[in-house]
N, C-alpha and C. Protein backbone atom coordinates (compact mmCIF):
# COMPACT_ATOMS: atom_id res chain seq x y z
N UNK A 1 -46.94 -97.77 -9.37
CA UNK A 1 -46.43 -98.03 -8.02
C UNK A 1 -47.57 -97.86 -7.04
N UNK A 2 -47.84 -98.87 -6.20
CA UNK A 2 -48.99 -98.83 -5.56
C UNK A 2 -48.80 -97.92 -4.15
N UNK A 3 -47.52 -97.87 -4.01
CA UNK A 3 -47.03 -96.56 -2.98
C UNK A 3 -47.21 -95.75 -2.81
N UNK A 4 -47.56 -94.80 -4.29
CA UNK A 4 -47.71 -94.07 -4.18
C UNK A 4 -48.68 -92.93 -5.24
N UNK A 5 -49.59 -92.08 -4.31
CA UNK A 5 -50.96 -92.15 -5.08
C UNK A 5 -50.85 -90.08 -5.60
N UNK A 6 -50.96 -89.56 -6.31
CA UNK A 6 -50.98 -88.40 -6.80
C UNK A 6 -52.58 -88.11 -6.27
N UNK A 7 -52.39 -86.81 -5.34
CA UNK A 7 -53.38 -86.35 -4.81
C UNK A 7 -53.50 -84.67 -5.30
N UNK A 8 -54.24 -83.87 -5.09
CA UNK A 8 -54.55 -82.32 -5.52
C UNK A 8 -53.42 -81.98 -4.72
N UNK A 9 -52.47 -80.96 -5.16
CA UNK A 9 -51.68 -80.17 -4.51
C UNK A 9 -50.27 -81.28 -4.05
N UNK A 10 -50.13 -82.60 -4.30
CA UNK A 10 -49.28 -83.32 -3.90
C UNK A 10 -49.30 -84.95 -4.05
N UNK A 11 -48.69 -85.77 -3.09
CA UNK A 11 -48.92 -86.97 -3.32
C UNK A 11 -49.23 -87.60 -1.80
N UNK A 12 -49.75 -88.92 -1.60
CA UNK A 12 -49.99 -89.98 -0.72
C UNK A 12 -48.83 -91.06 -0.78
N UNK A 13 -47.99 -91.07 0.65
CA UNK A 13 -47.07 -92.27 0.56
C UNK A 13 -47.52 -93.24 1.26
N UNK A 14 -47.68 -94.43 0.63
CA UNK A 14 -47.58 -95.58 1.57
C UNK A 14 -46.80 -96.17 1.81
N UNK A 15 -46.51 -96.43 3.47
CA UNK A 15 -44.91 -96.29 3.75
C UNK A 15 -44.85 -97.67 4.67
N UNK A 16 -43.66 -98.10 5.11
CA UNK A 16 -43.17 -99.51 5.75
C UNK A 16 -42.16 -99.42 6.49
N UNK A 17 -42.36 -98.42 8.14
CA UNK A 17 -41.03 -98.79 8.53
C UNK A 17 -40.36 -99.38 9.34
N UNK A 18 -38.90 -99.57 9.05
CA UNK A 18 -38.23 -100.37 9.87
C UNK A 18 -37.17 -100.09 10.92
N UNK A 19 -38.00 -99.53 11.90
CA UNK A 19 -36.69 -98.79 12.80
C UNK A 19 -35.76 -99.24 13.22
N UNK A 20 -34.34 -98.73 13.97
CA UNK A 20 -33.69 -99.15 14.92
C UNK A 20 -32.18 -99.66 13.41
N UNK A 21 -32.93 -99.48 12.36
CA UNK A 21 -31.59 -100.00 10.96
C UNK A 21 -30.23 -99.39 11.72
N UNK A 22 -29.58 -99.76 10.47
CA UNK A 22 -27.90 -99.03 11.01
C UNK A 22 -27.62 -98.04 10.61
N UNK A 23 -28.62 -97.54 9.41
CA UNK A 23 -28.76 -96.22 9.13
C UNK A 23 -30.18 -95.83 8.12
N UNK A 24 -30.99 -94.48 7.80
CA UNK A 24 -31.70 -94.41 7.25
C UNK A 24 -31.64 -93.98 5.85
N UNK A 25 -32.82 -95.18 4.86
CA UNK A 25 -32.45 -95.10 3.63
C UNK A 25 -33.54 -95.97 3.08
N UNK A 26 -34.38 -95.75 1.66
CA UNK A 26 -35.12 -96.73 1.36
C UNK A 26 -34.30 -98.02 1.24
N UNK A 27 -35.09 -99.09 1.20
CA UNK A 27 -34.73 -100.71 0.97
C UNK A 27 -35.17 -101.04 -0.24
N UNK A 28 -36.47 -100.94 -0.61
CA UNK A 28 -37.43 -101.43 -1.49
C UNK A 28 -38.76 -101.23 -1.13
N UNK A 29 -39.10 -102.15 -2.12
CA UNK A 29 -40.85 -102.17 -2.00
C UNK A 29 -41.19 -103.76 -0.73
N UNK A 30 -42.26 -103.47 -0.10
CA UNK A 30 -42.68 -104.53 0.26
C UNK A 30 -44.45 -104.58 0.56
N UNK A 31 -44.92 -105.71 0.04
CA UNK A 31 -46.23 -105.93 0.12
C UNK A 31 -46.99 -104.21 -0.18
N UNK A 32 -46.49 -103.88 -1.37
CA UNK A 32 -47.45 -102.72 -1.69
C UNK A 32 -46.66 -101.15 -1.05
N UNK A 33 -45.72 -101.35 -0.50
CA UNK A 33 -45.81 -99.93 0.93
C UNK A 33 -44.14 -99.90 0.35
N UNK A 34 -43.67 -98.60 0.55
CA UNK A 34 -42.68 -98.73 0.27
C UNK A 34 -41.82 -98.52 1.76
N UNK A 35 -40.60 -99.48 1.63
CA UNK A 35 -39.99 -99.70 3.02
C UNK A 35 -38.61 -99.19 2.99
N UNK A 36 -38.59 -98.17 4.18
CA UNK A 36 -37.78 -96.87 4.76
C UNK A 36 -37.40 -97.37 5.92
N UNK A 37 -36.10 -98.15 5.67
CA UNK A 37 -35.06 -98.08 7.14
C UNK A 37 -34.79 -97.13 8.11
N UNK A 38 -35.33 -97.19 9.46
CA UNK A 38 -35.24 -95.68 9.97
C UNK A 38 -33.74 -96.00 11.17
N UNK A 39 -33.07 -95.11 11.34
CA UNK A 39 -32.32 -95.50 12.63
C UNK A 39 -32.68 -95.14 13.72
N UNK A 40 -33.65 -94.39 13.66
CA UNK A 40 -34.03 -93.90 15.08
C UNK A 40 -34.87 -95.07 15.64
N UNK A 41 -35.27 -95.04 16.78
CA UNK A 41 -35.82 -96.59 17.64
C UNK A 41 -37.53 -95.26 17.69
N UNK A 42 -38.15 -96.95 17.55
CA UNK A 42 -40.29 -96.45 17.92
C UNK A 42 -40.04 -96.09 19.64
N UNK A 43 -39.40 -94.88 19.79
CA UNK A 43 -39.46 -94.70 21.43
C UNK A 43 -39.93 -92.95 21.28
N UNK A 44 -40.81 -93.01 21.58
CA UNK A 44 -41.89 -91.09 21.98
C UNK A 44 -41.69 -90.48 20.59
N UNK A 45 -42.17 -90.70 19.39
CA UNK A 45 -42.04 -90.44 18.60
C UNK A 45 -41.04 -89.67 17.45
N UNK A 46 -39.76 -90.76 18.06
CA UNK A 46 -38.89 -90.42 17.05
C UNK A 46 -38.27 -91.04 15.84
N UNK A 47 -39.38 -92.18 15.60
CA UNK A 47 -39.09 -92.79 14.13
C UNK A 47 -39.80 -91.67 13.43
N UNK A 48 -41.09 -91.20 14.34
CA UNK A 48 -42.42 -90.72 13.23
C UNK A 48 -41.45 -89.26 12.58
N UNK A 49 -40.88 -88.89 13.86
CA UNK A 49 -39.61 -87.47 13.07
C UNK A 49 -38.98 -87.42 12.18
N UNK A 50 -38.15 -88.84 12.46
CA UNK A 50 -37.06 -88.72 12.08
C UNK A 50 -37.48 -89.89 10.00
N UNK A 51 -38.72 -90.21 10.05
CA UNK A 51 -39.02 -90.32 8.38
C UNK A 51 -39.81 -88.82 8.29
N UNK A 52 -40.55 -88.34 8.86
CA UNK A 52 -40.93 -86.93 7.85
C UNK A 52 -39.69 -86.42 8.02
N UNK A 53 -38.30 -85.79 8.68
CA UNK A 53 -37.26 -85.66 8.03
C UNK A 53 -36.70 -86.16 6.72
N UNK A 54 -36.53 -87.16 6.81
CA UNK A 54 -36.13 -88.36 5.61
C UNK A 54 -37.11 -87.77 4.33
N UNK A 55 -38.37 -88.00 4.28
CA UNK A 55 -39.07 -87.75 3.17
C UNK A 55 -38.91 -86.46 2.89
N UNK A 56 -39.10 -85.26 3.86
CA UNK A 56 -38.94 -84.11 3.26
C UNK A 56 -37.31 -83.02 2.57
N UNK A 57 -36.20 -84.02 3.17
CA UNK A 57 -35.26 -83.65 2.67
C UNK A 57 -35.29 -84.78 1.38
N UNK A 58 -35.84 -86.11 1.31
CA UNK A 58 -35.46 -86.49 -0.08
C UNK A 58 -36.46 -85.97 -1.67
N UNK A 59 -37.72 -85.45 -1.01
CA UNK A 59 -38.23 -84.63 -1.78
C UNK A 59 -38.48 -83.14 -2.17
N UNK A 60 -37.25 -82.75 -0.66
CA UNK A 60 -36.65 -81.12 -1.09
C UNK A 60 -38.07 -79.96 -0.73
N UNK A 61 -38.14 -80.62 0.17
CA UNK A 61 -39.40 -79.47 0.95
C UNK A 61 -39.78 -79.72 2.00
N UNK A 62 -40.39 -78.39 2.60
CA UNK A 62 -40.50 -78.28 4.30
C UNK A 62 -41.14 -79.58 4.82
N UNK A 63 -40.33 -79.52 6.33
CA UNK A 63 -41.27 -80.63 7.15
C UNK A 63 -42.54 -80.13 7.19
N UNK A 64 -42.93 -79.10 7.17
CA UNK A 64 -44.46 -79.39 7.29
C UNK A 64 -45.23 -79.22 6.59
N UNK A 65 -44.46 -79.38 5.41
CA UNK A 65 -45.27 -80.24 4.03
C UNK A 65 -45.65 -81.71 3.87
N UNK A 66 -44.73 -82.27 5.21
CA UNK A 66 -45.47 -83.46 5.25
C UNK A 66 -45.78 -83.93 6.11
N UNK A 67 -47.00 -84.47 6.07
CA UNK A 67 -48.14 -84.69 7.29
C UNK A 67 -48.22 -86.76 7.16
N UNK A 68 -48.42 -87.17 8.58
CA UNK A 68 -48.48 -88.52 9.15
C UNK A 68 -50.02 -88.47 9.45
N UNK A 69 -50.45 -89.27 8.20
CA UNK A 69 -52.32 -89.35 8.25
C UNK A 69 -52.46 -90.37 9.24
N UNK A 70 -52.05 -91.82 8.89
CA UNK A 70 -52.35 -92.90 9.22
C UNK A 70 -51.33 -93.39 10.11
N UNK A 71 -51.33 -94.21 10.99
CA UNK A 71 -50.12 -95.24 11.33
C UNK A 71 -49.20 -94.51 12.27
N UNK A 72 -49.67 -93.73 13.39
CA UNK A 72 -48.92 -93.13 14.47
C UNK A 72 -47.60 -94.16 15.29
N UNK A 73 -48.66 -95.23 15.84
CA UNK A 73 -48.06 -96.23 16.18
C UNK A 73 -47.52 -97.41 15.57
N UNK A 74 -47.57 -97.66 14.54
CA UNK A 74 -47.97 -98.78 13.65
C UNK A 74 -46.66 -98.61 12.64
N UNK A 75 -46.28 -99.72 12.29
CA UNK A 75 -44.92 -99.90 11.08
C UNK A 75 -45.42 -99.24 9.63
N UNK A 76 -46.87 -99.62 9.54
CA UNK A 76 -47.81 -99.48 8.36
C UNK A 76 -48.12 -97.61 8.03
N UNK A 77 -47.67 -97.12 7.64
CA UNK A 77 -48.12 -95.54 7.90
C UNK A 77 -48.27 -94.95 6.06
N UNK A 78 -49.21 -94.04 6.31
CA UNK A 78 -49.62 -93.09 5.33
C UNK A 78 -49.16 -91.80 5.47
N UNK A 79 -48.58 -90.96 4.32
CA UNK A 79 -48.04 -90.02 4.21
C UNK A 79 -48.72 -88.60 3.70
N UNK A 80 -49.26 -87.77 3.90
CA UNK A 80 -49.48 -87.03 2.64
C UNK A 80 -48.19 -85.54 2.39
N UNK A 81 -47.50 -85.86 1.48
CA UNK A 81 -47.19 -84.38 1.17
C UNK A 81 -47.41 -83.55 0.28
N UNK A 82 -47.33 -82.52 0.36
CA UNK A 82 -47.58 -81.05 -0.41
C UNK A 82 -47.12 -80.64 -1.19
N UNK A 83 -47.21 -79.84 -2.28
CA UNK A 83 -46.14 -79.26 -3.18
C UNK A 83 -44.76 -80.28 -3.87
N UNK A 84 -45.76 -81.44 -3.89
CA UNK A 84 -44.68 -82.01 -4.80
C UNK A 84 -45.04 -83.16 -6.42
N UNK A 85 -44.75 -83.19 -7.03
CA UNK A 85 -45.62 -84.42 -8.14
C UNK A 85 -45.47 -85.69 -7.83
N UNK A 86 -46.37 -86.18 -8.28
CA UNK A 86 -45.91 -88.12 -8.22
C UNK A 86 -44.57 -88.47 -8.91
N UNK A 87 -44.36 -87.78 -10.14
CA UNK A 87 -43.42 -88.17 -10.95
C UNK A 87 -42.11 -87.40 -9.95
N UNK A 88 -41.75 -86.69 -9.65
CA UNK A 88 -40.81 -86.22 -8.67
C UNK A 88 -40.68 -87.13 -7.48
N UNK A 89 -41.92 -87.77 -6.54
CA UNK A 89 -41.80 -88.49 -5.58
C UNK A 89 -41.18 -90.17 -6.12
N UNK A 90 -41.69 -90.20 -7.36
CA UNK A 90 -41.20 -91.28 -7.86
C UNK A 90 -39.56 -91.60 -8.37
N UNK A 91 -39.35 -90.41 -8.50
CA UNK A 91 -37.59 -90.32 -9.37
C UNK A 91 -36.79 -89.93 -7.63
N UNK A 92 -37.35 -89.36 -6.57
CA UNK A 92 -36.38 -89.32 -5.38
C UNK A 92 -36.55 -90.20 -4.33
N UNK A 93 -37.82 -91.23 -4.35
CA UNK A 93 -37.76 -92.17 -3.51
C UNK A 93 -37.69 -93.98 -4.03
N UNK A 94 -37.83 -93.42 -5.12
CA UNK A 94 -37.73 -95.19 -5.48
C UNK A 94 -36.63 -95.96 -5.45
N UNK A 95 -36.79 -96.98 -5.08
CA UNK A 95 -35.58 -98.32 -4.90
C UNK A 95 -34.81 -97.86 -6.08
């Protein structure tokens, strides 16, 4: 899965999102990134919240285990979290 990369201490998500959905939930894969329906709207940073919510309750550890490297503004964003395996990120976020 090109989404997602096993790093020391955790993994790298490459992420796709799509705010403003009718509710939040992966979709699938697209062009490489995996794509996370968010409901919250890109207004003062509450998509960027409201997916490190999303990721850290679907991989069962603190928000601030997961950190927004890349893609503040941008649909396109990089993830890194902590304390978790690829094979775990893979069995709670995949399509």
């Amino acid at each position: 899965m090109s989404w997602l990369k096993a790093i020391d201490g955790g993994v790298e998500l490459l992420v796709l999102v799509q705010p403003r959905a009718s509710r939040t939930k992966v979709v699938g894969e697209h062009d490489g990134r995996l794509k996370i329906a968010l409901s919250a709207p890109p207004v003062d940073g509450e998509a960027n919240a409201a997916l490190i919510e999303f990721v850290s309750d679907a991989l069962e550890v603190k928000k601030a285990s997961v950190a927004l490297i890349e893609g503040d503004t941008s649909r396109r964003k990089r993830l890194r979290v902590v304390g978790v395996t690829a094979q775990t990120a893979r069995a709670s976020l995949a399509p």
